[in-house]
N, C-alpha and C. Protein backbone atom coordinates (compact mmCIF):
# COMPACT_ATOMS: atom_id res chain seq x y z
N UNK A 1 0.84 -1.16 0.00
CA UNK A 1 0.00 0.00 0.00
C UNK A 1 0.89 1.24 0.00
N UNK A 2 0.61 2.17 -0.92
CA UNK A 2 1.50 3.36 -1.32
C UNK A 2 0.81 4.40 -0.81
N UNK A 3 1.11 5.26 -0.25
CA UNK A 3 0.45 6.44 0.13
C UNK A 3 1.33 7.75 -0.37
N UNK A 4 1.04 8.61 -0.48
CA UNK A 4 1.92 10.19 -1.07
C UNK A 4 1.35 10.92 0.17
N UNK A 5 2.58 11.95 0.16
CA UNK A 5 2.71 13.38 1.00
C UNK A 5 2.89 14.33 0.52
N UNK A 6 2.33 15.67 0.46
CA UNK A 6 3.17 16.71 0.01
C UNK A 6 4.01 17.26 1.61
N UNK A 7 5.40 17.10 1.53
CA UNK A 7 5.93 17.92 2.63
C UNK A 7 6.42 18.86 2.62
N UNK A 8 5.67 19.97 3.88
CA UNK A 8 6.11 21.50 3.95
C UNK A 8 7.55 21.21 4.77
N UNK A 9 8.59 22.37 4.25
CA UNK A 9 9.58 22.32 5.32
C UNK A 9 9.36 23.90 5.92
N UNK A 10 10.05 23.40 7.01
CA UNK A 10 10.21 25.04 7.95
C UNK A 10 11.05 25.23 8.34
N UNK A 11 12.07 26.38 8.65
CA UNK A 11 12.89 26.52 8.83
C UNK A 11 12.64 27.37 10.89
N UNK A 12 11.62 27.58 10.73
CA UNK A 12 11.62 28.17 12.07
C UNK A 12 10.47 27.58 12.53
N UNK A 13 10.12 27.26 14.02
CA UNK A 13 8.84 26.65 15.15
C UNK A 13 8.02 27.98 15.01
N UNK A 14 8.16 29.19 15.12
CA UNK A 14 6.89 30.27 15.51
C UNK A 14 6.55 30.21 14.14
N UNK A 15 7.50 30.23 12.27
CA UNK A 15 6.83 30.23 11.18
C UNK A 15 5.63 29.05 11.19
N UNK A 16 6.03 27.86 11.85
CA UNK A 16 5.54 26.77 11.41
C UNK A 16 4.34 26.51 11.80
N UNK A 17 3.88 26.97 13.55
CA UNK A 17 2.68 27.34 14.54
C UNK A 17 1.68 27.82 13.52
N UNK A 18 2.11 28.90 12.67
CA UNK A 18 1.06 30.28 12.54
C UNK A 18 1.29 29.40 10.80
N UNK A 19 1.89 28.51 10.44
CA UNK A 19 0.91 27.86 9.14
C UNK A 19 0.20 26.61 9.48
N UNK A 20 0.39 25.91 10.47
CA UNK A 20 -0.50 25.06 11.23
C UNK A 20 -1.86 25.98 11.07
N UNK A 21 -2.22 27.14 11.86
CA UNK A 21 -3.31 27.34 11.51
C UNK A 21 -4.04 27.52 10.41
N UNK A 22 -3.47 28.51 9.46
CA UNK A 22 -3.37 29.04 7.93
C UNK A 22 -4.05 27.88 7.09
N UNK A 23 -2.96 26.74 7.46
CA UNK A 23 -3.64 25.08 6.75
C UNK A 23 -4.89 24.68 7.24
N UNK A 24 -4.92 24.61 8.15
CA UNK A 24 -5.99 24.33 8.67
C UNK A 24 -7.18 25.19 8.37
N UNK A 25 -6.98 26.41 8.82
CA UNK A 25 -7.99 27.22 8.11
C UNK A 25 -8.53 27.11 6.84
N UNK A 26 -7.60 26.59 6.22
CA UNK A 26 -7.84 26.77 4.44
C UNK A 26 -8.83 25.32 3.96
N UNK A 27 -9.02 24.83 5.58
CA UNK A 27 -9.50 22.83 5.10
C UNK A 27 -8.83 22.27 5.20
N UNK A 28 -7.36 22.34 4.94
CA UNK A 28 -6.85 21.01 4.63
C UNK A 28 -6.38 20.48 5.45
N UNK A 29 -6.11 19.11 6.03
CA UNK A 29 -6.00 17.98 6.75
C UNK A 29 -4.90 17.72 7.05
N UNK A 30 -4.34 18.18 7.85
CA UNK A 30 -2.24 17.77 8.18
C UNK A 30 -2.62 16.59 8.67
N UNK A 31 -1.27 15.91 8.32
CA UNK A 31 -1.31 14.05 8.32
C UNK A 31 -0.83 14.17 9.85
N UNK A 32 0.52 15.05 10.10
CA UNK A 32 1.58 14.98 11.26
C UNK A 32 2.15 16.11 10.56
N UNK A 33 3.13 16.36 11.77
CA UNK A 33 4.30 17.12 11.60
C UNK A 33 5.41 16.71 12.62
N UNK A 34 6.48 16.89 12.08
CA UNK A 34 7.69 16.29 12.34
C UNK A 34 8.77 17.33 13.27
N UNK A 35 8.96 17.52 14.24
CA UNK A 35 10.07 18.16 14.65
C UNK A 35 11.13 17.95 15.19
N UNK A 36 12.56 18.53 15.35
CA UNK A 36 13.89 18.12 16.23
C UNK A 36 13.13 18.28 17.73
N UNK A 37 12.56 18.85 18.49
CA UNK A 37 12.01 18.68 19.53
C UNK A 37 10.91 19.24 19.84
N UNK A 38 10.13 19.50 21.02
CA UNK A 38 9.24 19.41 21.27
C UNK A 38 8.82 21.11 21.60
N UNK A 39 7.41 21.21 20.66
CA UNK A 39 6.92 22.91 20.95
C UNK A 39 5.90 22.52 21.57
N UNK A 40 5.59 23.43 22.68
CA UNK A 40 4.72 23.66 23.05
C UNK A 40 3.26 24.52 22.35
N UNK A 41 2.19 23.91 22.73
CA UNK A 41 0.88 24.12 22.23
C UNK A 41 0.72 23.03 20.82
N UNK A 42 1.67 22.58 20.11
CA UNK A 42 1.76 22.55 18.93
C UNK A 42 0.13 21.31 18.70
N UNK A 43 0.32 20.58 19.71
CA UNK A 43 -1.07 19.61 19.88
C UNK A 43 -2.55 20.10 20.11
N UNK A 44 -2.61 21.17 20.50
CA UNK A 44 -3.68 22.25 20.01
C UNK A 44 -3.53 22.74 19.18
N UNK A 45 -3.23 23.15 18.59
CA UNK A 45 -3.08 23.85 17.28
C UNK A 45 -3.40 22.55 16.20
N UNK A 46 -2.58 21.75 15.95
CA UNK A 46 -2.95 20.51 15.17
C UNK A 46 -4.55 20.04 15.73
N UNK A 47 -5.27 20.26 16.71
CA UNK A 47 -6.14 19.28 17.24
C UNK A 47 -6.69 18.38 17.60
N UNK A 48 -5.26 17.72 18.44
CA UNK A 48 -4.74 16.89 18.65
C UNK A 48 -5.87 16.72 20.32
N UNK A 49 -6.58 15.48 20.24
CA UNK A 49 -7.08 15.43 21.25
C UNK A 49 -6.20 14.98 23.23
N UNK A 50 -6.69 15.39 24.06
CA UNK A 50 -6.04 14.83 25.29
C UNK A 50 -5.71 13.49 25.09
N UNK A 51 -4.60 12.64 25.84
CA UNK A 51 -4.07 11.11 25.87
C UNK A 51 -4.99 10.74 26.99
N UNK A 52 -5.22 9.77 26.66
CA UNK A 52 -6.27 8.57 27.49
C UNK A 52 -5.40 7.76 28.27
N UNK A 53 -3.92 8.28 28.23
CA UNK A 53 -2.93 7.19 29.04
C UNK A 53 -2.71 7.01 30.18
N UNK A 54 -3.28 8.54 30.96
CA UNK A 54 -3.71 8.16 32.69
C UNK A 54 -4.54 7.57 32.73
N UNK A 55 -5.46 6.91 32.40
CA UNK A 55 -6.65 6.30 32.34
C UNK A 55 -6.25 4.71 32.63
N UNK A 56 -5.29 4.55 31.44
CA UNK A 56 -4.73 3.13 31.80
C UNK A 56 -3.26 2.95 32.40
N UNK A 57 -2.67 3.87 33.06
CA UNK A 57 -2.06 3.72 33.98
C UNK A 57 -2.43 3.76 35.37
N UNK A 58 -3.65 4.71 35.62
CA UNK A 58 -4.48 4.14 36.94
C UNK A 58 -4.65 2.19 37.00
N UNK A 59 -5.16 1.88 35.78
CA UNK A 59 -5.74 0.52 35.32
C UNK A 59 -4.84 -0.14 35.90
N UNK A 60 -3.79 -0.35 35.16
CA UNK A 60 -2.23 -0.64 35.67
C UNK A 60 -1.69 -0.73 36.95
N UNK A 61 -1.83 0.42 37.94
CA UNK A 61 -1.72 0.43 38.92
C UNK A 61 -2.70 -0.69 39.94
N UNK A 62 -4.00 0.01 39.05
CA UNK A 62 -4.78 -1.14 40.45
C UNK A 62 -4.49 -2.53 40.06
N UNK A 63 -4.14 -2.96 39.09
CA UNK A 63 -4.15 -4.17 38.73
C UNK A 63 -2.76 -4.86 39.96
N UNK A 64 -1.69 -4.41 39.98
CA UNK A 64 -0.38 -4.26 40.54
C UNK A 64 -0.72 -4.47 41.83
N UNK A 65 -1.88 -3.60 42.62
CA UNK A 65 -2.53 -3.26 44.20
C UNK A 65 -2.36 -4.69 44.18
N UNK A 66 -3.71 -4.77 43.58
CA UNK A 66 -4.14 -5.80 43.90
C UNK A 66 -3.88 -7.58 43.44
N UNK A 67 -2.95 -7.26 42.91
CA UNK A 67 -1.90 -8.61 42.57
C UNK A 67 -0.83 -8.63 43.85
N UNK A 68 -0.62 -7.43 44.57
CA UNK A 68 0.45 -7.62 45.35
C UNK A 68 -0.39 -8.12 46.68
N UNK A 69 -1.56 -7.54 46.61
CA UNK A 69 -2.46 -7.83 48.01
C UNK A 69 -2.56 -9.51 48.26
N UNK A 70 -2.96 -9.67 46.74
CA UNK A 70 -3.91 -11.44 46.96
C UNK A 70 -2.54 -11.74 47.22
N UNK A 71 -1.55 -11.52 46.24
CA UNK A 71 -0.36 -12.79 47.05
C UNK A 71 0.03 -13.02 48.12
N UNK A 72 0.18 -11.53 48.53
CA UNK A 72 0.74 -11.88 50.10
C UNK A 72 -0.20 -12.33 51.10
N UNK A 73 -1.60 -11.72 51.15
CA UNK A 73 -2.22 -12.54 51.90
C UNK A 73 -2.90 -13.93 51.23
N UNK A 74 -2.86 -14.47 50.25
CA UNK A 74 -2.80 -15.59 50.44
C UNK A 74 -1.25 -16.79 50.66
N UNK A 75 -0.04 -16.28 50.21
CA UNK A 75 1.07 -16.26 50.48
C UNK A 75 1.43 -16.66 52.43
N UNK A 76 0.93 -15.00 52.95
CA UNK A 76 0.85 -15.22 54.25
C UNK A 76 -0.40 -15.93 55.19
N UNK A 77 -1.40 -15.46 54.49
CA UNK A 77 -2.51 -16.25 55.60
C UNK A 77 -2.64 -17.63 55.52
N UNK A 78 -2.59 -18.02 54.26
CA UNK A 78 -3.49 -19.57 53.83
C UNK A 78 -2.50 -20.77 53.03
N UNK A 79 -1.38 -19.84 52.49
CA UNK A 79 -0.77 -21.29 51.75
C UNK A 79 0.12 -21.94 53.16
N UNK A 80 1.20 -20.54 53.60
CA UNK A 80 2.14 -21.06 54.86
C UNK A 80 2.04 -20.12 55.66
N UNK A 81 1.29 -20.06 56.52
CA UNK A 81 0.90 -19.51 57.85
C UNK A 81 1.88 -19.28 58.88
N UNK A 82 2.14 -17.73 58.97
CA UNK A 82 4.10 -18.30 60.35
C UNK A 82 3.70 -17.05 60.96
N UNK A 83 3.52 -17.16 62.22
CA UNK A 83 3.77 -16.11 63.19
C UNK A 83 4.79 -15.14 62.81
N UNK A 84 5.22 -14.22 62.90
CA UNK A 84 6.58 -13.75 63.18
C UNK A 84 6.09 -12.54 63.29
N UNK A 85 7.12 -12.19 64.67
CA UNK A 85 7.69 -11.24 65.60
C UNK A 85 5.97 -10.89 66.35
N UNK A 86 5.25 -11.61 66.06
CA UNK A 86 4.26 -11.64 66.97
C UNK A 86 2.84 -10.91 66.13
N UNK A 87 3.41 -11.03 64.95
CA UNK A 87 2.10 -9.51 63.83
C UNK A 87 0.95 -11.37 63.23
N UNK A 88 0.08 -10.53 63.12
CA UNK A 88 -0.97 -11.59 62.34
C UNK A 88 -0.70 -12.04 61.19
N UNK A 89 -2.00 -13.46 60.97
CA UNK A 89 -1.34 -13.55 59.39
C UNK A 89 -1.16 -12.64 58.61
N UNK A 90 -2.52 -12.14 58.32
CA UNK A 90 -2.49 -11.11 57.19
C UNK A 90 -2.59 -9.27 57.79
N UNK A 91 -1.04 -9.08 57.76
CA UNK A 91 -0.91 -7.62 58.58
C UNK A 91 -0.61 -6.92 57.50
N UNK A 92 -1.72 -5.85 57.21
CA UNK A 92 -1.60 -4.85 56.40
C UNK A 92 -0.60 -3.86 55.80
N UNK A 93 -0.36 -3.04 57.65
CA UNK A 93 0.66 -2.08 56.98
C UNK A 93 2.17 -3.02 56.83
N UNK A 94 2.66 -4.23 57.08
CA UNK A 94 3.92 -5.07 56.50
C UNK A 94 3.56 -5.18 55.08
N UNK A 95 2.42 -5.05 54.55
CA UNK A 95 2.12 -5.53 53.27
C UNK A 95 2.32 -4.17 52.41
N UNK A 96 2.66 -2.96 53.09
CA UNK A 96 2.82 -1.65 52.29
C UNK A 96 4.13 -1.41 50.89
N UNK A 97 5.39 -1.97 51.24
CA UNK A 97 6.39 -1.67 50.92
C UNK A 97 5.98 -2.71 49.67
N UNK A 98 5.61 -3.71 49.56
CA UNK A 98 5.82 -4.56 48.34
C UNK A 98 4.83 -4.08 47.53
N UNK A 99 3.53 -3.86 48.16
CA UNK A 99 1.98 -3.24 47.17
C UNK A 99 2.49 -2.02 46.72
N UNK A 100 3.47 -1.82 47.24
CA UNK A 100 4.12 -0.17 46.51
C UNK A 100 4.56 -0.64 45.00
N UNK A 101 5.38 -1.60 45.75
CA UNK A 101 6.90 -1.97 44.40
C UNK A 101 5.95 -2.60 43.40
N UNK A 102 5.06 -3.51 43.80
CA UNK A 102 4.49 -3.87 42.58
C UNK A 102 3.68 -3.02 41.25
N UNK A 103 2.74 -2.09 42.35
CA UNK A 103 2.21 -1.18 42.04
C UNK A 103 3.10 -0.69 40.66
N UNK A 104 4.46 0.13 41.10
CA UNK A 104 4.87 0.84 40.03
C UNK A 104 5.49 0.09 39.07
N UNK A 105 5.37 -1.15 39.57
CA UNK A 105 6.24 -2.84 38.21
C UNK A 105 5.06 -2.66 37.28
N UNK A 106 3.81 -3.18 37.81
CA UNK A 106 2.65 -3.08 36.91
C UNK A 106 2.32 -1.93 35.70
N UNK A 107 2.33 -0.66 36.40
CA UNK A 107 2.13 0.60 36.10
C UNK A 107 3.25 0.58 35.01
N UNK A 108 4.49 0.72 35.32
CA UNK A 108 5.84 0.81 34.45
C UNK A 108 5.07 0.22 33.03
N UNK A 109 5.61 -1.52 33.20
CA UNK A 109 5.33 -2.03 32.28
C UNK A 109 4.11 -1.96 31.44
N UNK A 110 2.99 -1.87 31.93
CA UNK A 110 1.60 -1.93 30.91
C UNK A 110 1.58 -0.66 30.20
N UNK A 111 2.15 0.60 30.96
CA UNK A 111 2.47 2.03 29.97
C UNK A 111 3.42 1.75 28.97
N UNK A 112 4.41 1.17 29.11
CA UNK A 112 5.62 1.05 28.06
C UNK A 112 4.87 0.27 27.01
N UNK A 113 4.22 -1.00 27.62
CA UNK A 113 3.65 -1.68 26.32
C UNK A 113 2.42 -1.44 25.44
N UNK A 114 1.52 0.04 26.55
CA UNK A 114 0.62 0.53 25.79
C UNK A 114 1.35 1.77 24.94
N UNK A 115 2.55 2.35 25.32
CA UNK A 115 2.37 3.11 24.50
C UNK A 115 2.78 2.70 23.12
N UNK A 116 3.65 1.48 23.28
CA UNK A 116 4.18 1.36 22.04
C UNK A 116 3.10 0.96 21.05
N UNK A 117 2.23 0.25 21.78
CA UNK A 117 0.93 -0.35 20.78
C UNK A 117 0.79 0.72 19.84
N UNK A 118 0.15 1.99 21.14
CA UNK A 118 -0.88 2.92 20.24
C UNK A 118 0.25 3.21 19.32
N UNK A 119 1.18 3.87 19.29
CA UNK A 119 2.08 4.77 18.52
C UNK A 119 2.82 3.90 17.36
N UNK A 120 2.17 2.25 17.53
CA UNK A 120 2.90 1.79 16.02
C UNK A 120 4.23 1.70 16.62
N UNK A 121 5.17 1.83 17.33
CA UNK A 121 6.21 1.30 17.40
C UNK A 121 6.56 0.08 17.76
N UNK A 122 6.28 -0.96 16.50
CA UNK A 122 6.75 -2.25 16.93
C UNK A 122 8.23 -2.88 16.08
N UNK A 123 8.83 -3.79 16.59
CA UNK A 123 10.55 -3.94 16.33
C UNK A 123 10.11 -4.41 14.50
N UNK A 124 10.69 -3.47 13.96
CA UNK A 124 11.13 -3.89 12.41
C UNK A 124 12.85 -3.63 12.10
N UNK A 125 12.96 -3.79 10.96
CA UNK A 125 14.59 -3.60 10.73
C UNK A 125 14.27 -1.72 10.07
N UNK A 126 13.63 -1.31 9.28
CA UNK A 126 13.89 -0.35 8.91
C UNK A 126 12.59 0.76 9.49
N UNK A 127 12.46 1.75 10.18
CA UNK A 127 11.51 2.94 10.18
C UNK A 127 11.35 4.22 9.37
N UNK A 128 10.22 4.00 9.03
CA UNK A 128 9.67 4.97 8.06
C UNK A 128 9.95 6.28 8.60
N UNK A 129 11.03 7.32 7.64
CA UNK A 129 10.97 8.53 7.63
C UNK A 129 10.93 9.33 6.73
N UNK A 130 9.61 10.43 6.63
CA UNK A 130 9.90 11.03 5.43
C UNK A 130 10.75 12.09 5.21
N UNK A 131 11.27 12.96 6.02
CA UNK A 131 12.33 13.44 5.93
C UNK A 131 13.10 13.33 6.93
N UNK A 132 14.43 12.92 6.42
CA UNK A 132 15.61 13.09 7.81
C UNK A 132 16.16 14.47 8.38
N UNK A 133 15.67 15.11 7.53
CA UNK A 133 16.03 16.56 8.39
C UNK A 133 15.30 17.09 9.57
N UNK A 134 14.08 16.13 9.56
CA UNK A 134 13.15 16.52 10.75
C UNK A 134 13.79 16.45 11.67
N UNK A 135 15.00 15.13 11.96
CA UNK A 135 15.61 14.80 13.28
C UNK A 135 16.70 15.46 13.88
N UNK A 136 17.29 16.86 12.93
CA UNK A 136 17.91 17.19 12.54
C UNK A 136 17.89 19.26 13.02
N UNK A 137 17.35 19.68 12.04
CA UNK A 137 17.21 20.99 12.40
C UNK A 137 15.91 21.95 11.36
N UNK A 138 14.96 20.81 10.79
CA UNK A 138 14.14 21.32 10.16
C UNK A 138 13.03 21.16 10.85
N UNK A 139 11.92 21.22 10.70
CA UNK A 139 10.36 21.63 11.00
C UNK A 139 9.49 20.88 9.73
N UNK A 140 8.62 19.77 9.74
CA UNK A 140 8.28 18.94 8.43
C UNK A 140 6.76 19.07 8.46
N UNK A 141 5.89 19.42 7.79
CA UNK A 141 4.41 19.34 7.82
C UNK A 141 3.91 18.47 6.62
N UNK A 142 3.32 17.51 7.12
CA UNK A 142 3.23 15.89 5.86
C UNK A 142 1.59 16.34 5.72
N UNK A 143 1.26 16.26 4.50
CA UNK A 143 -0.43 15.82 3.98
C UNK A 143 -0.32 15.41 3.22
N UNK A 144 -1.32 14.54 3.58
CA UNK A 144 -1.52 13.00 2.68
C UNK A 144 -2.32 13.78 1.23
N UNK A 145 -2.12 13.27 0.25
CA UNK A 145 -2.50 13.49 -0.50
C UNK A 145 -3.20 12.29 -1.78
N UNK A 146 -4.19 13.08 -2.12
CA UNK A 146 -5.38 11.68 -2.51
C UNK A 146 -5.49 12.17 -3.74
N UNK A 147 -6.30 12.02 -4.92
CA UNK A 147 -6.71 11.88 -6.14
C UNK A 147 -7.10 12.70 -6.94
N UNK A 148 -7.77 13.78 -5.14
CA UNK A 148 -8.35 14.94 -5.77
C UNK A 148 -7.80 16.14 -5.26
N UNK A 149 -6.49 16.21 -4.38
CA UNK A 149 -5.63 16.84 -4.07
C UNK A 149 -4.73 17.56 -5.20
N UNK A 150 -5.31 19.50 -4.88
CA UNK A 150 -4.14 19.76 -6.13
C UNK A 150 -2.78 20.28 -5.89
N UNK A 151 -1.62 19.88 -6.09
CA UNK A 151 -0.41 20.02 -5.66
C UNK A 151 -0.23 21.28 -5.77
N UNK A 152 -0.20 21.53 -6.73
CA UNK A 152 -0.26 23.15 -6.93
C UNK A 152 -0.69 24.24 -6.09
N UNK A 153 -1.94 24.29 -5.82
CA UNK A 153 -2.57 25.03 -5.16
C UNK A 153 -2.07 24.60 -3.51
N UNK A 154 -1.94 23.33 -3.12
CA UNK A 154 -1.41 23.06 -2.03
C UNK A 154 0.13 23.85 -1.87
N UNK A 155 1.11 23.67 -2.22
CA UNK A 155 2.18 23.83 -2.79
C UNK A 155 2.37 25.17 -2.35
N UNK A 156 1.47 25.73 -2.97
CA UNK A 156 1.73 27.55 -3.27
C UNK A 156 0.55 27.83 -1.82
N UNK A 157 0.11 27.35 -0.96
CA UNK A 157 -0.72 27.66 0.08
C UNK A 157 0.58 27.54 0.98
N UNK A 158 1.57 26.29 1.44
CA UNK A 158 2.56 26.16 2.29
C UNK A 158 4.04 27.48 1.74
N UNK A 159 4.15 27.73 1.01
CA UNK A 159 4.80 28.66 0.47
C UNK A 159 4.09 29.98 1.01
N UNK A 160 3.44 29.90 0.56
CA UNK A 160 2.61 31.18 1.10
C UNK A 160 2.67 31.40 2.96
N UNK A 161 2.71 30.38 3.25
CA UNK A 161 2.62 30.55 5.25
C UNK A 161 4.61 30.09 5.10
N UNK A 162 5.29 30.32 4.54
CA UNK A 162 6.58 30.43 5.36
C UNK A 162 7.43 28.99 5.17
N UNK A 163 6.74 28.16 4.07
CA UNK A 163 7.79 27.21 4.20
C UNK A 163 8.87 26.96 2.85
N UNK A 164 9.74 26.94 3.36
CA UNK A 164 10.63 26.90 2.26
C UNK A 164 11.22 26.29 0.96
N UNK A 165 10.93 24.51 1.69
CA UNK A 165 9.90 23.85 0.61
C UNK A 165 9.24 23.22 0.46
N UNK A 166 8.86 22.73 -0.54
CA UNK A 166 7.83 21.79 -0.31
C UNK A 166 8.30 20.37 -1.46
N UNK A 167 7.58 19.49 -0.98
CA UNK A 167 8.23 18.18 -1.93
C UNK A 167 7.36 17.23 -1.84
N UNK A 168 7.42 16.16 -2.84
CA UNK A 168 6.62 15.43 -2.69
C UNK A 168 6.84 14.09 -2.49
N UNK A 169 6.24 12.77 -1.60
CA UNK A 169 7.50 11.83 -1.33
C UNK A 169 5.87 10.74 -0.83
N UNK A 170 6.58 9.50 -1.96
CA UNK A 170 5.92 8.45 -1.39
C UNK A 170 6.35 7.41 -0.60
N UNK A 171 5.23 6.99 0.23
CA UNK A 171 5.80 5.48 1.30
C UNK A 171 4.89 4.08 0.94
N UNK A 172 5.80 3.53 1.22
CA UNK A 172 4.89 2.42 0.96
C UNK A 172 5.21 1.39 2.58
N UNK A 173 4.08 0.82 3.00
CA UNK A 173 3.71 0.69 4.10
C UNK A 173 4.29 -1.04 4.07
N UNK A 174 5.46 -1.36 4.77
CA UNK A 174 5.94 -2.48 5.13
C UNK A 174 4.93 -3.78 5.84
């Protein structure tokens, strides 16, 4: 499966903000944009909705609670039952320090492996980039472009908000 981009380049983050809107204003649909690091607002501006990832790192967590809870008290109360230093089977606050550690084992891991889900990062030999200058010292604004997309008029709209150039570059999806 082949897909096309037209990509804006930018040479500056405040040019690139204020054609984020411009594009947008005008209709058209930014795929992504690519930067050496991270601007602020830039996920509003794109309209980019809030992450749902505290949501399942709470998940995570309780899952962890309460994996560390059942073990130890069934661990301590019911499989091997031992007095010591005089505390009950199943004594709560002794049970704090591990429902901690697990807690953040659980939490850790199920975030690392959700995020990679959502974001498509799974182990291949080669990753798709459409420009390497993004990683670099440029500013990249990708739209997909379909059938009835006119380059031209696209073209001369990113030119017009500040980008320096524009190009056109297909991927084809591994």
């Amino acid at each position: 499966m082949t897909k096309r981009f037209a990509l804006g380049i930018f040479d500056d983050e405040d040019v690139l903000m204020h054609a984020i809107e411009n594009v947008r204003a005008a209709g058209v649909k930014i795929h992504e944009v690519f930067t050496p690091f991270p601007i602020h607002g830039i996920d509003d501006a794109l309209g980019i909705q809030r992450s749902r990832l505290p949501i399942a790192a709470f998940f995570y967590g309780m899952c962890g609670l309460a994996f560390a809870l059942w073990l130890q008290i069934y661990m301590l109360g019911f499989d091997w039952p031992m007095i010591i230093g005089g505390k009950p089977h199943i004594a709560l606050p002794a049970f704090i320090p591990v429902s901690f550690e697990l807690t953040v084992f659980f939490t850790c891991h199920g975030m690392v492996i959700t995020f990679y889900t959502i974001s498509k990062l799974y182990p291949r030999w080669r990753t798709p980039v459409l420009d390497v200058r993004s990683t670099d010292d440029k500013f990249v604004m990708a739209i997909e472009l379909n059938d009835k997309t006119d380059l031209n008029n696209l073209s001369k709209l990113l030119r017009e908000n500040g980008a320096s150039e524009v190009n056109e570059k297909e991927m084809t999806k591994n």
